[in-house]
PDB file of N, CA and C in Angstrom:
ATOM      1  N   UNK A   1     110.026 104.780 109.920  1.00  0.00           N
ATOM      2  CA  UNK A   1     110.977 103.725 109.720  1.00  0.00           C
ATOM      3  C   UNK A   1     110.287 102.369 109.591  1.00  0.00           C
ATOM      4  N   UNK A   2     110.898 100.979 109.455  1.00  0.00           N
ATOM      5  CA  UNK A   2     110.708  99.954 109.123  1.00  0.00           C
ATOM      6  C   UNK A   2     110.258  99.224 110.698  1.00  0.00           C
ATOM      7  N   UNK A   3     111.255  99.818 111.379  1.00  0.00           N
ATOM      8  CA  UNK A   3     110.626  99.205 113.112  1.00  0.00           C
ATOM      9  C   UNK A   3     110.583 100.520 113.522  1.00  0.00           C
ATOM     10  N   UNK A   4     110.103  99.765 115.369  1.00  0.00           N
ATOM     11  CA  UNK A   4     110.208 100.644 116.504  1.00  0.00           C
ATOM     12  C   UNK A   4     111.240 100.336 117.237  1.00  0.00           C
ATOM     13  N   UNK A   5     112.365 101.550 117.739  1.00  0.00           N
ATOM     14  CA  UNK A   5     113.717 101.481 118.176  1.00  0.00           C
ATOM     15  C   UNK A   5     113.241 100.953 119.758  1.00  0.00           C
ATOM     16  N   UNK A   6     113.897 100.402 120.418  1.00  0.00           N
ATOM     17  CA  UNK A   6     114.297 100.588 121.500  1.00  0.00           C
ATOM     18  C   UNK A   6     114.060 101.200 122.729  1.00  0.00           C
ATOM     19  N   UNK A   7     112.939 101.421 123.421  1.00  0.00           N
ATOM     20  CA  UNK A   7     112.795 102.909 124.252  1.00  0.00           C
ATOM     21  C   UNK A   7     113.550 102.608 125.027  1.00  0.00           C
ATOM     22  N   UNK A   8     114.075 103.936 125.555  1.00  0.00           N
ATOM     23  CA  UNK A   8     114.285 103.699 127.217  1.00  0.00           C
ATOM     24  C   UNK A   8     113.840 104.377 128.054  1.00  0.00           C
ATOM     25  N   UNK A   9     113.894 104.027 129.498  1.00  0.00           N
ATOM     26  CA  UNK A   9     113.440 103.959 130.559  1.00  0.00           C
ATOM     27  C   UNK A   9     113.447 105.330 131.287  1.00  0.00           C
ATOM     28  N   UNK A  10     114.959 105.335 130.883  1.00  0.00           N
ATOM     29  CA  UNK A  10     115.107 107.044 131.633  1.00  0.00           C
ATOM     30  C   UNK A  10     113.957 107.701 130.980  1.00  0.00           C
ATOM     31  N   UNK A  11     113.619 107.948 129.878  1.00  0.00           N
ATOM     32  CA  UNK A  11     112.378 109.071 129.960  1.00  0.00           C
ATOM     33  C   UNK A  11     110.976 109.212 130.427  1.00  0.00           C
ATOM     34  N   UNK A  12     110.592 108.122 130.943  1.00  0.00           N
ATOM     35  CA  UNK A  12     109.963 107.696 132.152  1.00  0.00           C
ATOM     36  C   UNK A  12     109.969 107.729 133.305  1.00  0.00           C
ATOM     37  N   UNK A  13     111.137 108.158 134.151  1.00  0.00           N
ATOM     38  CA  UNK A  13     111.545 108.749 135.371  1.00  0.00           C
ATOM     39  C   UNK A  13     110.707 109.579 136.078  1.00  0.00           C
ATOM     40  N   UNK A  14     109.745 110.277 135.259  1.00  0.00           N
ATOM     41  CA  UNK A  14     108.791 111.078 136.029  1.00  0.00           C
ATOM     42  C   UNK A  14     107.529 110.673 136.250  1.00  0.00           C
ATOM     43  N   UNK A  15     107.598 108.880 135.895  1.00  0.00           N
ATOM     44  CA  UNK A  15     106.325 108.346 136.178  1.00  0.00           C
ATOM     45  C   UNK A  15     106.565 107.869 137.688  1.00  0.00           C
ATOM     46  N   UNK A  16     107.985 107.651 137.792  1.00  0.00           N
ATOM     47  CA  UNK A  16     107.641 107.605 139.324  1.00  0.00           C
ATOM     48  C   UNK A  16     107.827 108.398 140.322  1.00  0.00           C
ATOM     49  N   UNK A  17     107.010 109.448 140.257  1.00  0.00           N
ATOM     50  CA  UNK A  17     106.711 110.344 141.150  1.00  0.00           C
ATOM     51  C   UNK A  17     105.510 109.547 141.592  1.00  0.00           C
ATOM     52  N   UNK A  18     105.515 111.036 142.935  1.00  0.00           N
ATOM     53  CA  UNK A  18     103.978 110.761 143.619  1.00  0.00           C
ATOM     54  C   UNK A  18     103.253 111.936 143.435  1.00  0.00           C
ATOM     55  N   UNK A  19     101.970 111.544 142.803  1.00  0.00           N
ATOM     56  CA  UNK A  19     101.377 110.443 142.455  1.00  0.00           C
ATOM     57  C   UNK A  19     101.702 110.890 141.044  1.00  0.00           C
ATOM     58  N   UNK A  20     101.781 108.879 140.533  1.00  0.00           N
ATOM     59  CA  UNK A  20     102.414 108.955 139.327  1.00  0.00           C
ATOM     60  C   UNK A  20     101.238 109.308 138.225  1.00  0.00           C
ATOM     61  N   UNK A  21     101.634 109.558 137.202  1.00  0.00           N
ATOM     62  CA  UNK A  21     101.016 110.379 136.571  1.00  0.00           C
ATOM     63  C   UNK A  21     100.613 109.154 135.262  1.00  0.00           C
ATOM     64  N   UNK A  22      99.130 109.562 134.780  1.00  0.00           N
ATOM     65  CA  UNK A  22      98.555 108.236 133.847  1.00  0.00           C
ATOM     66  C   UNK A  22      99.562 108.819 132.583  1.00  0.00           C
ATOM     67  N   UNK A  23      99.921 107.372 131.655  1.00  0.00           N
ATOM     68  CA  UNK A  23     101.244 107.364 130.677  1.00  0.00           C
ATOM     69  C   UNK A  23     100.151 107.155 129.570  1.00  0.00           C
ATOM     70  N   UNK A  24      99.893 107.896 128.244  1.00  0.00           N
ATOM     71  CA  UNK A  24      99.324 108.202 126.931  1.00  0.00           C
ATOM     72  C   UNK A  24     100.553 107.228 126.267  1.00  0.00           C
ATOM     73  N   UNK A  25     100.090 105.808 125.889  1.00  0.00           N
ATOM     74  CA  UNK A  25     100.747 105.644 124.758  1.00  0.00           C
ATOM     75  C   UNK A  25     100.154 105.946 123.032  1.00  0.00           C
ATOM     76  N   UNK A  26     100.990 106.393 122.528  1.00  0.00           N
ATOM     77  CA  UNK A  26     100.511 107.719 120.825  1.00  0.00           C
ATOM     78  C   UNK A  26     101.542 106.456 119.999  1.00  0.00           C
ATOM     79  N   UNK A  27     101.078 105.461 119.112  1.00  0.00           N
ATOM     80  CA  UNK A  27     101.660 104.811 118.039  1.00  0.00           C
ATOM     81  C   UNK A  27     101.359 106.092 116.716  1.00  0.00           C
ATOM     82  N   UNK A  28     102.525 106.303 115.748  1.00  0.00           N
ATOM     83  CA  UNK A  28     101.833 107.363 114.445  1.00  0.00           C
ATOM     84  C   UNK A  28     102.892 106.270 113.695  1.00  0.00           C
ATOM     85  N   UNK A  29     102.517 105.964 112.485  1.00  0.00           N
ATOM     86  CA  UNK A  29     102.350 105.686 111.292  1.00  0.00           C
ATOM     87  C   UNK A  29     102.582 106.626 110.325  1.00  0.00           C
ATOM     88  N   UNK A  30     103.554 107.158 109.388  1.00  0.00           N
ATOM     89  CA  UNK A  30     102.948 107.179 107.953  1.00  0.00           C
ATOM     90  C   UNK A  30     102.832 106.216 106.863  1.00  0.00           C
ATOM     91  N   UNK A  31     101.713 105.914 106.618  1.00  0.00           N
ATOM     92  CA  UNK A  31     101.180 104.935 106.063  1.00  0.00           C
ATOM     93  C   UNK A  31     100.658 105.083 104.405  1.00  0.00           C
ATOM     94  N   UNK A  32     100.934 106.027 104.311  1.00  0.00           N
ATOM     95  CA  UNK A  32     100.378 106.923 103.176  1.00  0.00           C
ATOM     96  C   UNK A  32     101.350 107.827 102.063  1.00  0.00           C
ATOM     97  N   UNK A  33     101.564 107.175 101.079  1.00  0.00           N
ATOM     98  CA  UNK A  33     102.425 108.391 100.465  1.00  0.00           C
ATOM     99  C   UNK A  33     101.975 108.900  98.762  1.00  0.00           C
ATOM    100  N   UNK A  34     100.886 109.691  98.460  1.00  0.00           N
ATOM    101  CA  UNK A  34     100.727 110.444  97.019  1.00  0.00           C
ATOM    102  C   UNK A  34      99.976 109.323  97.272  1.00  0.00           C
ATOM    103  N   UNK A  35      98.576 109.191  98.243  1.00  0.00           N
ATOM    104  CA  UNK A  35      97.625 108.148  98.208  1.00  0.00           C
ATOM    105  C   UNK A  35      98.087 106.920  98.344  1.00  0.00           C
ATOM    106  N   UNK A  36      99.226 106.146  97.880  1.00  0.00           N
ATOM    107  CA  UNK A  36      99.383 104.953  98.204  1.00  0.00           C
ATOM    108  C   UNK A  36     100.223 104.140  99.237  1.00  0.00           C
ATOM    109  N   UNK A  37      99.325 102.694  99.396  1.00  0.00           N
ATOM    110  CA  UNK A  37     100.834 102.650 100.900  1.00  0.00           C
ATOM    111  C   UNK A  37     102.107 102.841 101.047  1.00  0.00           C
ATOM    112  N   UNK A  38     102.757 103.264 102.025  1.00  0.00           N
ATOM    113  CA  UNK A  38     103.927 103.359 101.726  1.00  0.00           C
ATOM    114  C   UNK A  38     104.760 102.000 102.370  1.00  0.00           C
ATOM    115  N   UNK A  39     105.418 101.862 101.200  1.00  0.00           N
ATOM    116  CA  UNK A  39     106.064  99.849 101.111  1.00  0.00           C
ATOM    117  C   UNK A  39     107.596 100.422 101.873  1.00  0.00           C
ATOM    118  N   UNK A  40     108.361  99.046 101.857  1.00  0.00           N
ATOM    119  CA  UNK A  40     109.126  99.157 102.565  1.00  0.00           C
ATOM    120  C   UNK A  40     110.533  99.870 101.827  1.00  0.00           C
ATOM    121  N   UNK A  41     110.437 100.079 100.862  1.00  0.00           N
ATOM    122  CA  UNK A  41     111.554 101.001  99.855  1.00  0.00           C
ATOM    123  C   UNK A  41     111.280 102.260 100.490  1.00  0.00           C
ATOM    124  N   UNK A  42     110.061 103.048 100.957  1.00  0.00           N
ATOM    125  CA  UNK A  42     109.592 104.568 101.058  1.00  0.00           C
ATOM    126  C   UNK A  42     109.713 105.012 102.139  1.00  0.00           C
ATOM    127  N   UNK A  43     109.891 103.556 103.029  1.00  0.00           N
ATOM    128  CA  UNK A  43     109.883 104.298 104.730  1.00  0.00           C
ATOM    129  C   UNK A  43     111.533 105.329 104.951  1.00  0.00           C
ATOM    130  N   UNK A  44     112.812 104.535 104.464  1.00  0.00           N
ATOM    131  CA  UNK A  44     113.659 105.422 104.350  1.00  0.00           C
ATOM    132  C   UNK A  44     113.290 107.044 104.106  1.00  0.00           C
ATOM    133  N   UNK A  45     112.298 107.644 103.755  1.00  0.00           N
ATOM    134  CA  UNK A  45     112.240 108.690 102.987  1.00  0.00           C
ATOM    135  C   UNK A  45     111.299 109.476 104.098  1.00  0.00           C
ATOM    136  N   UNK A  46     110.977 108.710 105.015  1.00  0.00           N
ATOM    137  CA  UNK A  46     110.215 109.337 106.250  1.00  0.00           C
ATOM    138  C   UNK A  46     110.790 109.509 107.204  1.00  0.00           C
ATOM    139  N   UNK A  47     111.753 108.230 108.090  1.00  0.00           N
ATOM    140  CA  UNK A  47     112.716 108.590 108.543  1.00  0.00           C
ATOM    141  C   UNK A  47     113.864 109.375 108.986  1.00  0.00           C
ATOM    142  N   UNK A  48     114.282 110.054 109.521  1.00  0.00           N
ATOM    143  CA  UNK A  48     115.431 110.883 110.261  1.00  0.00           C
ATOM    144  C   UNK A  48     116.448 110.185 110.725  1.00  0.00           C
ATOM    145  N   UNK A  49     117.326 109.965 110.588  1.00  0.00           N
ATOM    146  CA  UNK A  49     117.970 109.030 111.450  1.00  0.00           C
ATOM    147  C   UNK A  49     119.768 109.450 110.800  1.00  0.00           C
ATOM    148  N   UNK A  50     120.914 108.882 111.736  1.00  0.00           N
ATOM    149  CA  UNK A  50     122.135 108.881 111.583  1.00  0.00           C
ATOM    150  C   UNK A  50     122.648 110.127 111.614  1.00  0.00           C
ATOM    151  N   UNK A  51     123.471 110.419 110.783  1.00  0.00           N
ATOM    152  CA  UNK A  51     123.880 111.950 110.405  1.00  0.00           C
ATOM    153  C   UNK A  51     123.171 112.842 108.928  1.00  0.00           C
ATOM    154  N   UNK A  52     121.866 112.610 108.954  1.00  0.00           N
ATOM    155  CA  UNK A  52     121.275 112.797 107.669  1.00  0.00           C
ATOM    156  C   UNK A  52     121.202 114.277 107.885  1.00  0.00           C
ATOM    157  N   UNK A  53     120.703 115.386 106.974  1.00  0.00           N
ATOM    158  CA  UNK A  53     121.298 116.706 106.729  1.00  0.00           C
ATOM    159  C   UNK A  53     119.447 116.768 106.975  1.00  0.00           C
ATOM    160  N   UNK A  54     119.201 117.848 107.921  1.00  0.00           N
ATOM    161  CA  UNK A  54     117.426 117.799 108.121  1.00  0.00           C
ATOM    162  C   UNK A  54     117.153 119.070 107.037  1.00  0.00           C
ATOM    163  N   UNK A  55     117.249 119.837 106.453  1.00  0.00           N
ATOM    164  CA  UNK A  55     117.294 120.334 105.517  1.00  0.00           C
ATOM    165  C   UNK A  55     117.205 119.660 104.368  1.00  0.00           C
ATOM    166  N   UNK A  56     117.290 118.900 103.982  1.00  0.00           N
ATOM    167  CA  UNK A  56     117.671 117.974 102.902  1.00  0.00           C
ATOM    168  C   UNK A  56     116.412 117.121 102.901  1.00  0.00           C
ATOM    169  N   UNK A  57     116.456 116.677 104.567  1.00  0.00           N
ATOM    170  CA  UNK A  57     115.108 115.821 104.663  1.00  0.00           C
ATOM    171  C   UNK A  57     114.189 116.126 104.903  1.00  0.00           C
ATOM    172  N   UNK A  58     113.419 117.638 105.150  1.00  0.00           N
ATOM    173  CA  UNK A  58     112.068 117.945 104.848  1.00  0.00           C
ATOM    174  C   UNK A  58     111.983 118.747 103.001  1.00  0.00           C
ATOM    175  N   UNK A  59     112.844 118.530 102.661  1.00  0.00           N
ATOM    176  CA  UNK A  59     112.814 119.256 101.294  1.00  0.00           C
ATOM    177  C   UNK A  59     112.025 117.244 100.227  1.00  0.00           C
ATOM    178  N   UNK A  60     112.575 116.852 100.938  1.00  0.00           N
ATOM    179  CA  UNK A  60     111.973 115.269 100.138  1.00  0.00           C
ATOM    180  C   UNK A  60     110.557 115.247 100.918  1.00  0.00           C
ATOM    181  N   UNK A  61     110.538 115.270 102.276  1.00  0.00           N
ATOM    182  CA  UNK A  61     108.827 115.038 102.833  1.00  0.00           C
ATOM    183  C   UNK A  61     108.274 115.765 101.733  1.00  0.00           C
ATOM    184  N   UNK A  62     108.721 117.168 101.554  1.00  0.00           N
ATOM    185  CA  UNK A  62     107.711 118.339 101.078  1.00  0.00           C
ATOM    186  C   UNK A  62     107.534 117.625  99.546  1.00  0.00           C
ATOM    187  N   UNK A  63     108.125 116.976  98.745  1.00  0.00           N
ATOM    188  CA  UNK A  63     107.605 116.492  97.936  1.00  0.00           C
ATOM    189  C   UNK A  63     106.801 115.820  97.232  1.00  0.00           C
ATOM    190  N   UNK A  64     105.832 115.329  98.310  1.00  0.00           N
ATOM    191  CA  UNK A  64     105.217 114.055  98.652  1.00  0.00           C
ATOM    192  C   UNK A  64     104.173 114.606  99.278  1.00  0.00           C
ATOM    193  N   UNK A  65     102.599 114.139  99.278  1.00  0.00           N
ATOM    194  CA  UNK A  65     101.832 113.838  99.956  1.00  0.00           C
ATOM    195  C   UNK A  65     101.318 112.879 101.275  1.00  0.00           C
ATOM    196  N   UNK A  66     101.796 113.026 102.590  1.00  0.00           N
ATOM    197  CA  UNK A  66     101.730 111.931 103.495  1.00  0.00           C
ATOM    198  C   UNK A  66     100.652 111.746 104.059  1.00  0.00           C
ATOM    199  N   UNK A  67     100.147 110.404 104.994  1.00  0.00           N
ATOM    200  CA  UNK A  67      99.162 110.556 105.669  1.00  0.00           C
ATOM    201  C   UNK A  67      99.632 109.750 106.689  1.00  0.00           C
ATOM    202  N   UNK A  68      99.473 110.465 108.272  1.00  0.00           N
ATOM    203  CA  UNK A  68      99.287 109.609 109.260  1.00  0.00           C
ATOM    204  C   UNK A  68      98.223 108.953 109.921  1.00  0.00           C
ATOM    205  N   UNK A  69      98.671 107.260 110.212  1.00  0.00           N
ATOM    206  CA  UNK A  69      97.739 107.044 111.418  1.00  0.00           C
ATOM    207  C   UNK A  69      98.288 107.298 113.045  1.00  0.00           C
ATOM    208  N   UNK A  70      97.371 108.122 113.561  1.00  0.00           N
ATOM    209  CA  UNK A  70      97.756 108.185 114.864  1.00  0.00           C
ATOM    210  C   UNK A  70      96.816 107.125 116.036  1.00  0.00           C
ATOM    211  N   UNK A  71      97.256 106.802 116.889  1.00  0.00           N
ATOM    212  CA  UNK A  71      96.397 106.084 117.613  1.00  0.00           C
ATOM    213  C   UNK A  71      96.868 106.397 119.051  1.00  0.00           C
ATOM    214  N   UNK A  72      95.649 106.962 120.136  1.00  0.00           N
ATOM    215  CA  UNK A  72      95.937 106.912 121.696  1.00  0.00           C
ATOM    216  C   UNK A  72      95.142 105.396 122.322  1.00  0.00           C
ATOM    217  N   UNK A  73      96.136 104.619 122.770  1.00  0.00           N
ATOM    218  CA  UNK A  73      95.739 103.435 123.212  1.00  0.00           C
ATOM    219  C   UNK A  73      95.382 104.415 125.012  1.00  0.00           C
ATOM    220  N   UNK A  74      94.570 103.214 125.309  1.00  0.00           N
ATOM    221  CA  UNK A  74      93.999 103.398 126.755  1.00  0.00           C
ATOM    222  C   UNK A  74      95.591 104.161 127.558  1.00  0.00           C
ATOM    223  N   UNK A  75      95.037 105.249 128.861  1.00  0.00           N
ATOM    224  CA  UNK A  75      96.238 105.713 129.615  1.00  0.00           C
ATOM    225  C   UNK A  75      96.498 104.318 130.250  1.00  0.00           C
ATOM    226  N   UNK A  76      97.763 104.301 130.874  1.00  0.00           N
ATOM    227  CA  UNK A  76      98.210 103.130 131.936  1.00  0.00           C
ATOM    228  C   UNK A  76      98.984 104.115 132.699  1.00  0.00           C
ATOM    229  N   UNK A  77      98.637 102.976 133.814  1.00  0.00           N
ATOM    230  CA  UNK A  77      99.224 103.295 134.914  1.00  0.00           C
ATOM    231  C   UNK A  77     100.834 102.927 135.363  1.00  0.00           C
ATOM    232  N   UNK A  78     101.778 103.142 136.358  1.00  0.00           N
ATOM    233  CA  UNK A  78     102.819 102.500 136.376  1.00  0.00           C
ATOM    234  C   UNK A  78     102.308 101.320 137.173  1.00  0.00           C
ATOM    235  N   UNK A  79     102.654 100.394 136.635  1.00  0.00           N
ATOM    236  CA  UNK A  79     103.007  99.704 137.663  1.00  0.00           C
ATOM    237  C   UNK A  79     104.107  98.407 137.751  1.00  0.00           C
ATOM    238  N   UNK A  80     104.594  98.238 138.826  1.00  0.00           N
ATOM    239  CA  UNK A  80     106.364  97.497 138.565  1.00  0.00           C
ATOM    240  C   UNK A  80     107.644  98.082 138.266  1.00  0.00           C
ATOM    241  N   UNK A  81     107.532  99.297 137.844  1.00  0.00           N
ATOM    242  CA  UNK A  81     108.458 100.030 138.190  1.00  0.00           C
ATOM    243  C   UNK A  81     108.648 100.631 136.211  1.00  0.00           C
ATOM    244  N   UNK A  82     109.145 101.143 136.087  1.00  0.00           N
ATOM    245  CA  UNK A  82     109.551 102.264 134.992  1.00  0.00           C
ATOM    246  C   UNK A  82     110.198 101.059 133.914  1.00  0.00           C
ATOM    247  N   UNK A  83     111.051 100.247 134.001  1.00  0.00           N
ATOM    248  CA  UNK A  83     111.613  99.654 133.347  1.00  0.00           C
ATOM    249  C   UNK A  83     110.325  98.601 132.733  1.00  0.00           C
ATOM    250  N   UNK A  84     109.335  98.023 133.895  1.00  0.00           N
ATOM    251  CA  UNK A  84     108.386  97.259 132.963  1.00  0.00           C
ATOM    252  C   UNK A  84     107.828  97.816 132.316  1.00  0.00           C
ATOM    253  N   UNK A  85     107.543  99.054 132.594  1.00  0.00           N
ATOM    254  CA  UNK A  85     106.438  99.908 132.484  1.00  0.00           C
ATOM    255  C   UNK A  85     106.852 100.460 130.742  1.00  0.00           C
ATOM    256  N   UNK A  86     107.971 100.995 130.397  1.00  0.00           N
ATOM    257  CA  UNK A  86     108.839 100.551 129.295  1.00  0.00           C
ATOM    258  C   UNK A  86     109.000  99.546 128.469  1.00  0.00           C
ATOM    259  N   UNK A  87     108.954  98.423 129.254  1.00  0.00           N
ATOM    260  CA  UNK A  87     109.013  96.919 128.048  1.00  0.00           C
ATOM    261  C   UNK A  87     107.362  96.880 127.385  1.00  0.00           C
ATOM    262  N   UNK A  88     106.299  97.051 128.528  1.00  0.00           N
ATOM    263  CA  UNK A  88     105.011  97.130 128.222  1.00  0.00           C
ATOM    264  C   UNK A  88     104.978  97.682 126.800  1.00  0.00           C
ATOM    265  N   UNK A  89     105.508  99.588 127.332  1.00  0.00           N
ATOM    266  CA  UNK A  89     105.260 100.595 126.046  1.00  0.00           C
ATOM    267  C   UNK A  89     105.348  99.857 124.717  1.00  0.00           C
ATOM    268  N   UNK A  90     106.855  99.490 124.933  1.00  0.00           N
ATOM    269  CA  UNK A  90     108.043  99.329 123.109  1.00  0.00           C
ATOM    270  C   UNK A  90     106.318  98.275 122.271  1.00  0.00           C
ATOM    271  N   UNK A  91     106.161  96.733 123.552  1.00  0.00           N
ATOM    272  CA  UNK A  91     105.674  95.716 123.005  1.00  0.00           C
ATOM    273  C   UNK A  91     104.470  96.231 122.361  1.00  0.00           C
ATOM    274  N   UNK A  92     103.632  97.017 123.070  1.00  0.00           N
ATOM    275  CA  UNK A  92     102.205  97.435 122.781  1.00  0.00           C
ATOM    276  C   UNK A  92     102.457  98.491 121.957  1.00  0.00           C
ATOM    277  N   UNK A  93     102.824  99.560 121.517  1.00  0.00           N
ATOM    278  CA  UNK A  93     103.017 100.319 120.492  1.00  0.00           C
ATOM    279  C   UNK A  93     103.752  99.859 118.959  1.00  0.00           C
ATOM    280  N   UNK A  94     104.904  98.848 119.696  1.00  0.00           N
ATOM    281  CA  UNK A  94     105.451  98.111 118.362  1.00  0.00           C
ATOM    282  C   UNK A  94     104.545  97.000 117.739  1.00  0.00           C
ATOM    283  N   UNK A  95     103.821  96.704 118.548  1.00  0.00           N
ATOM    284  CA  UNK A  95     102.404  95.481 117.793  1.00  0.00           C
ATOM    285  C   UNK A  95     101.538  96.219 116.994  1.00  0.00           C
ATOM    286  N   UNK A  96     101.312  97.753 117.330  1.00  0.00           N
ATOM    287  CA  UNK A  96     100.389  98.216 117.043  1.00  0.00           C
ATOM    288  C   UNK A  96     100.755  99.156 115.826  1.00  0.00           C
ATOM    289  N   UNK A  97     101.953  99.049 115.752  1.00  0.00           N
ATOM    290  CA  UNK A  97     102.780 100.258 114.759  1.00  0.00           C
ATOM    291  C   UNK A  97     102.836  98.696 113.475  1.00  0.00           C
ATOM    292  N   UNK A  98     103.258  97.730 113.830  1.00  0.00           N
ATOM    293  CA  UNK A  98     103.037  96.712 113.006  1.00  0.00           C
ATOM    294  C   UNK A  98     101.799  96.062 112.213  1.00  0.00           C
ATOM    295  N   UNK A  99     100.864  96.205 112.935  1.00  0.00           N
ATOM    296  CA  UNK A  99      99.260  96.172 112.622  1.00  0.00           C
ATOM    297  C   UNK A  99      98.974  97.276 111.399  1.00  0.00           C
ATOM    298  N   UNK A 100      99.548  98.680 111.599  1.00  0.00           N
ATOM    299  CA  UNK A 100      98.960  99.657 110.877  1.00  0.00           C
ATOM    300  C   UNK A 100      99.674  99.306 109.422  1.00  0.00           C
ATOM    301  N   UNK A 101     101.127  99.019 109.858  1.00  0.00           N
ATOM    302  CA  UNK A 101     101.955  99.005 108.411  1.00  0.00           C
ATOM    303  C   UNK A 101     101.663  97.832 107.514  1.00  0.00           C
ATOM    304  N   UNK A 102     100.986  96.774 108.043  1.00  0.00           N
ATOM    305  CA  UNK A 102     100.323  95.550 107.566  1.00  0.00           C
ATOM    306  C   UNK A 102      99.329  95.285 106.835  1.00  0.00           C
ATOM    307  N   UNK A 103      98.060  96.678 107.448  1.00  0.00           N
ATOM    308  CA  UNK A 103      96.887  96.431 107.032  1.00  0.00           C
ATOM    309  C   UNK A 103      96.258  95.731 107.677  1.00  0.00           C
ATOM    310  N   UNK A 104      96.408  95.499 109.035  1.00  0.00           N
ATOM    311  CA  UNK A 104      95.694  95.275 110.064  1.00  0.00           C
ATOM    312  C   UNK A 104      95.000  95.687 110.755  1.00  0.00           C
ATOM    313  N   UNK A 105      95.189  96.950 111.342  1.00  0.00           N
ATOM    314  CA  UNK A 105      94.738  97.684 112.002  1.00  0.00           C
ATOM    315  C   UNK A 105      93.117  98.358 111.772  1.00  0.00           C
ATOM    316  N   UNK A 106      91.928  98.393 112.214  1.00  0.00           N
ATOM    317  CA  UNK A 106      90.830  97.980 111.851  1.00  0.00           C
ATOM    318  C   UNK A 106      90.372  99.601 111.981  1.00  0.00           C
ATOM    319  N   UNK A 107      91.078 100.662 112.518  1.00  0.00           N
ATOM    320  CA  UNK A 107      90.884 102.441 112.007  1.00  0.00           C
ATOM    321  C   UNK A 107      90.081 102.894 112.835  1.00  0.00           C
ATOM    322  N   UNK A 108      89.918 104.352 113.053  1.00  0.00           N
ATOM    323  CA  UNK A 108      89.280 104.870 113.614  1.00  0.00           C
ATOM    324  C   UNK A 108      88.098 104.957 114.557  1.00  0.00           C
ATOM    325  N   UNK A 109      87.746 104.684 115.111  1.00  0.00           N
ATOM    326  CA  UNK A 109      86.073 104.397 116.033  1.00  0.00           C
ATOM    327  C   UNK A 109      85.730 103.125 116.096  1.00  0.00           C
ATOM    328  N   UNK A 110      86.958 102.379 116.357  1.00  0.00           N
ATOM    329  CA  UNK A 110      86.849 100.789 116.569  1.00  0.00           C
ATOM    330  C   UNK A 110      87.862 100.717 117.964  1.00  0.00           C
ATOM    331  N   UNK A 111      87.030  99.804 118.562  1.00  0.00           N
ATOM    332  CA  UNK A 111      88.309  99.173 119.761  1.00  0.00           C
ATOM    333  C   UNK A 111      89.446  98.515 118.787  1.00  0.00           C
ATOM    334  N   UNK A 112      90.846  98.170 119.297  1.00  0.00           N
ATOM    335  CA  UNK A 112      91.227  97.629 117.947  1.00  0.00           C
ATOM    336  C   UNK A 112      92.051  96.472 119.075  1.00  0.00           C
TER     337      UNK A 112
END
């Protein structure tokens, strides 16, 4: 899609256990479509969303050549409770999901 939705919190609930468990934030990107970037007309076509027919919508992926960027930023820890721990996620994955779709993002075997 064009953004990053909203997370919430509830699915984080099991970070506060004891002992809480280190949180993998995973930003993916497709950034890539039949080799070229994919602009903001194409993201619709990657997307899932509303009442769309999923049948329908891997029959269009399959048409197409995609490429993802995936990225594991450093684990974190909780801390402040689930809800910051959440605002953290959205900000740092949505900066970073923004970076890639920009041409920012500096790729593979780089701190970024």
């Amino acid at each position: 899609g064009a953004r990053v939705l909203p997370f919430r919190s509830s699915f984080l609930a099991l970070a506060e256990t004891d002992p809480p468990p280190l949180i993998q934030p995973v930003t993916i990107v497709y950034d890539r479509m039949d080799s070229l970037p994919v602009c903001r007309r194409n993201r619709p076509r990657i997307a899932w969303y509303g009442d769309m027919d999923i049948a329908s919508h891997y029959a269009e992926l399959g048409r197409h050549d995609w490429r993802a960027t995936i990225v594991l930023d450093d684990p974190i820890e909780l801390d402040g409770g689930r809800k910051a721990l959440t605002a953290t996620l959205e900000r740092q994955i949505a900066a970073r999901a923004a970076a890639i779709r920009q041409g920012r993002y500096p790729g593979p075997f780089t701190k970024a």
